[in-house]
N, C-alpha and C. Protein backbone atom coordinates (compact mmCIF):
# COMPACT_ATOMS: atom_id res chain seq x y z
N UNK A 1 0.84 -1.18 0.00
CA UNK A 1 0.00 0.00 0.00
C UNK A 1 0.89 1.24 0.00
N UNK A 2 0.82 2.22 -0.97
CA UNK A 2 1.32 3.13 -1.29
C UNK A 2 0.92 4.33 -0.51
N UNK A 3 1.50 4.87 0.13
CA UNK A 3 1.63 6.40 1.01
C UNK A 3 1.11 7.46 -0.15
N UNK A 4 0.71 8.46 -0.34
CA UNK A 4 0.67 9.81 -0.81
C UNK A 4 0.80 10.77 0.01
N UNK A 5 1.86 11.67 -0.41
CA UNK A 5 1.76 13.37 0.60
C UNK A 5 0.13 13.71 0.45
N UNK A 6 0.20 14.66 1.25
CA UNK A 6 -1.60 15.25 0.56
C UNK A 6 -0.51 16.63 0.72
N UNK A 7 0.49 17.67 0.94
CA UNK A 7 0.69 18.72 0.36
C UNK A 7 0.67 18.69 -1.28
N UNK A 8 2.28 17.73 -1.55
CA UNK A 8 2.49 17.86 -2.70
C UNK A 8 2.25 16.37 -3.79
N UNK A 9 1.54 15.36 -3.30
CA UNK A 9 0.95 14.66 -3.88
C UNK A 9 1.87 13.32 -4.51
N UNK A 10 3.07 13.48 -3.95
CA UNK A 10 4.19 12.30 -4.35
C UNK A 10 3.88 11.36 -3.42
N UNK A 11 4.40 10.18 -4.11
CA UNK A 11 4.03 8.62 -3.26
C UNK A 11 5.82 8.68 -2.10
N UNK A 12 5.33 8.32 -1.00
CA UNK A 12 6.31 8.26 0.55
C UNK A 12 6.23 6.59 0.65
N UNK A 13 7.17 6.14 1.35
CA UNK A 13 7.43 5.13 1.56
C UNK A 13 7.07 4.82 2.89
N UNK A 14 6.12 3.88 3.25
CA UNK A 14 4.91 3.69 4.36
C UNK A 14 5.73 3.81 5.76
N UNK A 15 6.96 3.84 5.94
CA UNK A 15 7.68 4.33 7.54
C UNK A 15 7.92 5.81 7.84
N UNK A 16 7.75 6.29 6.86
CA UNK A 16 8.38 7.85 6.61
C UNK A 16 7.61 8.80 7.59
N UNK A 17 8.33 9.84 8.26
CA UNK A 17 7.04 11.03 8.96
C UNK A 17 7.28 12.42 8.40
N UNK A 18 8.16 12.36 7.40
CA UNK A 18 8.63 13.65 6.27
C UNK A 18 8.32 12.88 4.92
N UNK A 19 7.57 13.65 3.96
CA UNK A 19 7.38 13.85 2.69
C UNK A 19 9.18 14.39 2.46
N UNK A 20 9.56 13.41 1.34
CA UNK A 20 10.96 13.15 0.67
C UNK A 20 10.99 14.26 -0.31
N UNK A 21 10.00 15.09 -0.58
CA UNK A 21 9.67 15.62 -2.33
C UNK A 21 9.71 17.04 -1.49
N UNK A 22 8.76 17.26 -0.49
CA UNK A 22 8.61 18.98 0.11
C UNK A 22 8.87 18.92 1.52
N UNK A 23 8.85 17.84 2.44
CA UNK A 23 9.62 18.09 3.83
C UNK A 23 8.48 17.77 4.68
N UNK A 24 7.07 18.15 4.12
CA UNK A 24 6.10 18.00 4.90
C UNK A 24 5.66 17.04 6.11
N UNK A 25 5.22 16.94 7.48
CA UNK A 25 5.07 16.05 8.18
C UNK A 25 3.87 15.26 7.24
N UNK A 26 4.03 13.67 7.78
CA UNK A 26 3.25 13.06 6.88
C UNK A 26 1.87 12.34 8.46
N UNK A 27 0.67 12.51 8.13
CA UNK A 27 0.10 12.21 8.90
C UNK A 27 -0.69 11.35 8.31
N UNK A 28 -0.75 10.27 9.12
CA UNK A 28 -1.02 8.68 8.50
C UNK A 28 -2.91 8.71 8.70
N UNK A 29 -3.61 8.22 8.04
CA UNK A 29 -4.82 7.92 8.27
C UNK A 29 -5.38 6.62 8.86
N UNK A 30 -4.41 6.01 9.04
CA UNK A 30 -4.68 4.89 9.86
C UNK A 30 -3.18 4.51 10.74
N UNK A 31 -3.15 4.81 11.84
CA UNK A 31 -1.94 4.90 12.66
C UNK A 31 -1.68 3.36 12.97
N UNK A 32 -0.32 2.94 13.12
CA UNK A 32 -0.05 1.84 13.86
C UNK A 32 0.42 1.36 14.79
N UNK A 33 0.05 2.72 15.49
CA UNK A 33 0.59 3.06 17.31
C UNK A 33 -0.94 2.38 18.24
N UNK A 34 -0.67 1.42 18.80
CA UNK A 34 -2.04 0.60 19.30
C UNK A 34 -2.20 1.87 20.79
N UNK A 35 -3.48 1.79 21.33
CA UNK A 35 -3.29 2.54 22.64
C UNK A 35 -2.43 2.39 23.21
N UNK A 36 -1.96 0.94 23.90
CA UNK A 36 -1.58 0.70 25.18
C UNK A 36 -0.30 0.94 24.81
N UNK A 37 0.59 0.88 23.64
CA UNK A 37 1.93 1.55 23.47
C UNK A 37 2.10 2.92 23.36
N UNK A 38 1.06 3.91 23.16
CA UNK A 38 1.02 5.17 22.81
C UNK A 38 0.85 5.82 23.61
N UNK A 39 0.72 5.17 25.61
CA UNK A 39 0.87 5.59 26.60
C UNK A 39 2.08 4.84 27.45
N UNK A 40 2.81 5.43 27.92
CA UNK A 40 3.51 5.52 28.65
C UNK A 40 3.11 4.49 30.02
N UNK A 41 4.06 3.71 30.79
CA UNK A 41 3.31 3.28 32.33
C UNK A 41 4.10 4.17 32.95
N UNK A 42 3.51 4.62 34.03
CA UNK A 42 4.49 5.13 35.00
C UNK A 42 4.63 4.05 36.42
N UNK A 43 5.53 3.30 36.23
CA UNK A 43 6.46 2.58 37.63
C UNK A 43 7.81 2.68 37.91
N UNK A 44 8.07 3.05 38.89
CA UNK A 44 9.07 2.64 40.21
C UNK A 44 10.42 1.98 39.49
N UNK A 45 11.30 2.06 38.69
CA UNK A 45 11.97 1.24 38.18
C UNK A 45 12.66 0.43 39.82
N UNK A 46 13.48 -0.87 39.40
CA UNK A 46 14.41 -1.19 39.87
C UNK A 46 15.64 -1.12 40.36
N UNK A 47 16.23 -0.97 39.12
CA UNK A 47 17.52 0.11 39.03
C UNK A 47 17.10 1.41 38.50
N UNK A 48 18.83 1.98 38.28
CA UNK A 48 19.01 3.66 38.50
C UNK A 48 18.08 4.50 39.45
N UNK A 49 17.75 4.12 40.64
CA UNK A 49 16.93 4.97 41.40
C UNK A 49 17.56 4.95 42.69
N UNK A 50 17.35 6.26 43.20
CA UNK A 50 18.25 7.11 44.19
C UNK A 50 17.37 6.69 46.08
N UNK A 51 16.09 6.73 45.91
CA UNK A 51 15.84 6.61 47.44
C UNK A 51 14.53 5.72 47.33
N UNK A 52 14.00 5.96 46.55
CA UNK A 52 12.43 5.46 45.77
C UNK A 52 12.28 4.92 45.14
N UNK A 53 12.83 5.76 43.76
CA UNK A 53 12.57 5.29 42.66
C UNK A 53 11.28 6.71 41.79
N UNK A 54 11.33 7.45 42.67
CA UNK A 54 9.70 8.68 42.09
C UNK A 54 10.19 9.10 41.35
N UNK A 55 11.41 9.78 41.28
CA UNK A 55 12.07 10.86 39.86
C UNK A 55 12.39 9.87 38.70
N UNK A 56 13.41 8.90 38.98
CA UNK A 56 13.13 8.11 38.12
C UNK A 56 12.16 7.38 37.20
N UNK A 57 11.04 7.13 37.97
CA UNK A 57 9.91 6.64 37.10
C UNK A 57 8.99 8.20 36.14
N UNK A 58 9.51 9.25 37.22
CA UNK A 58 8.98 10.92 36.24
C UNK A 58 9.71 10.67 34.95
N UNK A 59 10.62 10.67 35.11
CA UNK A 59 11.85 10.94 33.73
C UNK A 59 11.33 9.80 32.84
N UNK A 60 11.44 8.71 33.28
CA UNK A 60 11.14 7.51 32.19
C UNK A 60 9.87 7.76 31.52
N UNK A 61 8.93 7.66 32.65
CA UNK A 61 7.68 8.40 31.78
C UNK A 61 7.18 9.06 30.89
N UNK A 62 7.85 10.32 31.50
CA UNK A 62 7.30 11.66 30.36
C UNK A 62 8.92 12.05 29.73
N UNK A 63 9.80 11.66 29.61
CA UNK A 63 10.99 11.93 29.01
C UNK A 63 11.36 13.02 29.24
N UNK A 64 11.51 13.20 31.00
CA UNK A 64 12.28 14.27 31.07
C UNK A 64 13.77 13.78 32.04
N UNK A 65 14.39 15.06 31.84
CA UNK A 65 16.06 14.47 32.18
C UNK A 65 16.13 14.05 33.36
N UNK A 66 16.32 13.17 33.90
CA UNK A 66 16.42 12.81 35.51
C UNK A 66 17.52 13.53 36.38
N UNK A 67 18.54 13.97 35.89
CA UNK A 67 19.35 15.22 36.71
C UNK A 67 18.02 16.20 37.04
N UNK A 68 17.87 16.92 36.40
CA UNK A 68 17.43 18.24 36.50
C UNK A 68 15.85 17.83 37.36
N UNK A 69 15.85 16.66 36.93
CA UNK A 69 14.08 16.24 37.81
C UNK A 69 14.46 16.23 39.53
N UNK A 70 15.86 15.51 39.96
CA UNK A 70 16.38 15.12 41.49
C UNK A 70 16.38 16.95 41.46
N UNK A 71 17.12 17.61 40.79
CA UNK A 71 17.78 18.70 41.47
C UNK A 71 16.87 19.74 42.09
N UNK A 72 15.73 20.00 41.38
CA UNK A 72 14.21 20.24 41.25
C UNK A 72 13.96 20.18 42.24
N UNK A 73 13.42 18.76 42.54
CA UNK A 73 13.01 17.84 43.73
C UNK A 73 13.64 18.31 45.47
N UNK A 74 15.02 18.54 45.14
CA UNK A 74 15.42 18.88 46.36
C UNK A 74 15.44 20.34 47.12
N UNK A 75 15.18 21.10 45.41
CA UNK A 75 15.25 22.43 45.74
C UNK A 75 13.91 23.26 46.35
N UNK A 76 12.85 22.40 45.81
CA UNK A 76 11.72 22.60 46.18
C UNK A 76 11.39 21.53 47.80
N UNK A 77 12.37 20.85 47.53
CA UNK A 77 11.87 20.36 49.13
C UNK A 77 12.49 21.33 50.50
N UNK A 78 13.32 21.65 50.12
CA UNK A 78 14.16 23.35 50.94
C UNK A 78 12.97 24.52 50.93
N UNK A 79 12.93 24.59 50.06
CA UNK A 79 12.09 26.09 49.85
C UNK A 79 10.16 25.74 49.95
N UNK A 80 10.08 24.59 49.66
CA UNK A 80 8.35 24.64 50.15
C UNK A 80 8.05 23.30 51.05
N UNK A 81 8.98 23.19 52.22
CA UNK A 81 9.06 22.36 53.46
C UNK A 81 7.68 22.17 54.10
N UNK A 82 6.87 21.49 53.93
CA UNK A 82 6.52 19.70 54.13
C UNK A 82 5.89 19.50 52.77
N UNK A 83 5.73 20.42 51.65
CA UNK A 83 4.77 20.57 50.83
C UNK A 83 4.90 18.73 50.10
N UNK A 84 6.58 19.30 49.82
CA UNK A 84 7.36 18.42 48.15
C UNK A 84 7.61 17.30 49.02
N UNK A 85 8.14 16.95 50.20
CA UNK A 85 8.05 15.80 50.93
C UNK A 85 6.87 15.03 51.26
N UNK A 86 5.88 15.23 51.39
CA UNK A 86 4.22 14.81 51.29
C UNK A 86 4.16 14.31 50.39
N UNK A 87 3.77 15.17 48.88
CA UNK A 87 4.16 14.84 47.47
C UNK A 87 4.97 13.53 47.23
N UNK A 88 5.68 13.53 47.59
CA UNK A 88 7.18 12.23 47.05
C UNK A 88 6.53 11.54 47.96
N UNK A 89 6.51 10.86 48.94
CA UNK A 89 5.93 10.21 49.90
C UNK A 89 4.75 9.72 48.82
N UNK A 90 3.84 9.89 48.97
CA UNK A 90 2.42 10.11 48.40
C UNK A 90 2.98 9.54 46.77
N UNK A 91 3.78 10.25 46.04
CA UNK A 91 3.80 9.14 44.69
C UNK A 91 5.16 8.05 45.23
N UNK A 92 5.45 7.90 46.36
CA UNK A 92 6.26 6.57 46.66
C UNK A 92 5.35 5.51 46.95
N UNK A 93 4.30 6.11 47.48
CA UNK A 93 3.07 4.84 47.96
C UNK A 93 2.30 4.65 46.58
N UNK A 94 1.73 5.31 45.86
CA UNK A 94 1.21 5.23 45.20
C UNK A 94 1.59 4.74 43.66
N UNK A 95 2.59 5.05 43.49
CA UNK A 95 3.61 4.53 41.82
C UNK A 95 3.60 2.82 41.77
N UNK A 96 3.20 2.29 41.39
CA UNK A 96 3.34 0.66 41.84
C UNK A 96 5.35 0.69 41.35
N UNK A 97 5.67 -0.22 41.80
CA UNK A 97 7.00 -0.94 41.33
C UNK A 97 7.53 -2.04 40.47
N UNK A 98 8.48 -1.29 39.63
CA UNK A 98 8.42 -2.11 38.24
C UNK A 98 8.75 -3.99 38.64
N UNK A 99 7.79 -4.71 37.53
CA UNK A 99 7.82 -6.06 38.35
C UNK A 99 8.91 -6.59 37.60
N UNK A 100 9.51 -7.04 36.11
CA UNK A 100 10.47 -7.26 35.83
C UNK A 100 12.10 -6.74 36.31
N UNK A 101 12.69 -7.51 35.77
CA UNK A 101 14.17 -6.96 35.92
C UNK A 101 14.35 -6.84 34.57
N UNK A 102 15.56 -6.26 34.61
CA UNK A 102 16.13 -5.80 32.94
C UNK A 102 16.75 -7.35 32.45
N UNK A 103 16.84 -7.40 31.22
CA UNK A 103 17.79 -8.94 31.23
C UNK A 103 19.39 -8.46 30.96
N UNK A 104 19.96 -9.47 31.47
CA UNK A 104 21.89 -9.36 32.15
C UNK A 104 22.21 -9.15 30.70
N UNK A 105 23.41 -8.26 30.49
CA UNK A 105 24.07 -8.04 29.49
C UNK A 105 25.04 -9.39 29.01
């Protein structure tokens, strides 16, 4: 099954998310992103996690940098004292924990 741009009307090759001919994003009419991959889980990893596991499972989640998520975390736990400690607490109970392990290199 053959792709068409709908800007400029050239046939794309069905993996593509740029039109090859004008640059255009190519937006598929039938996607092959199922729900349950097109959301994210948020859990607790195993490894790389510092006391919990809460920043870590933030970052993995929504793809944000896990430095800057801890540094955040601590700065706001200084400056809005019991607020951000409640908070973390509260998604430590609540985040379930990832049930696999990674497999050994």
């Amino acid at each position: 099954m053959n792709n068409f741009c709908s800007s400029c009307g050239s046939s794309i090759p069905p993996d593509a998310r740029f039109c090859p001919a004008c640059g255009a994003v190519v937006v598929l009419a039938q996607s092959t992103v199922t729900p349950a991959t097109a959301t994210r889980q948020l859990f607790r990893p195993l490894y790389d996690r510092r006391i919990a596991g809460v920043c870590a499972a933030m970052s993995r989640a929504w793809g944000w940098d896990i430095g800057l998520l801890r540094v955040l975390t601590v700065i706001c736990g200084i400056f809005l004292f019991p607020l951000t400690e409640i908070v973390y607490v509260a998604c430590w109970i609540g985040i379930p924990e990832e049930m696999s392990a990674p497999p050994l290199p």
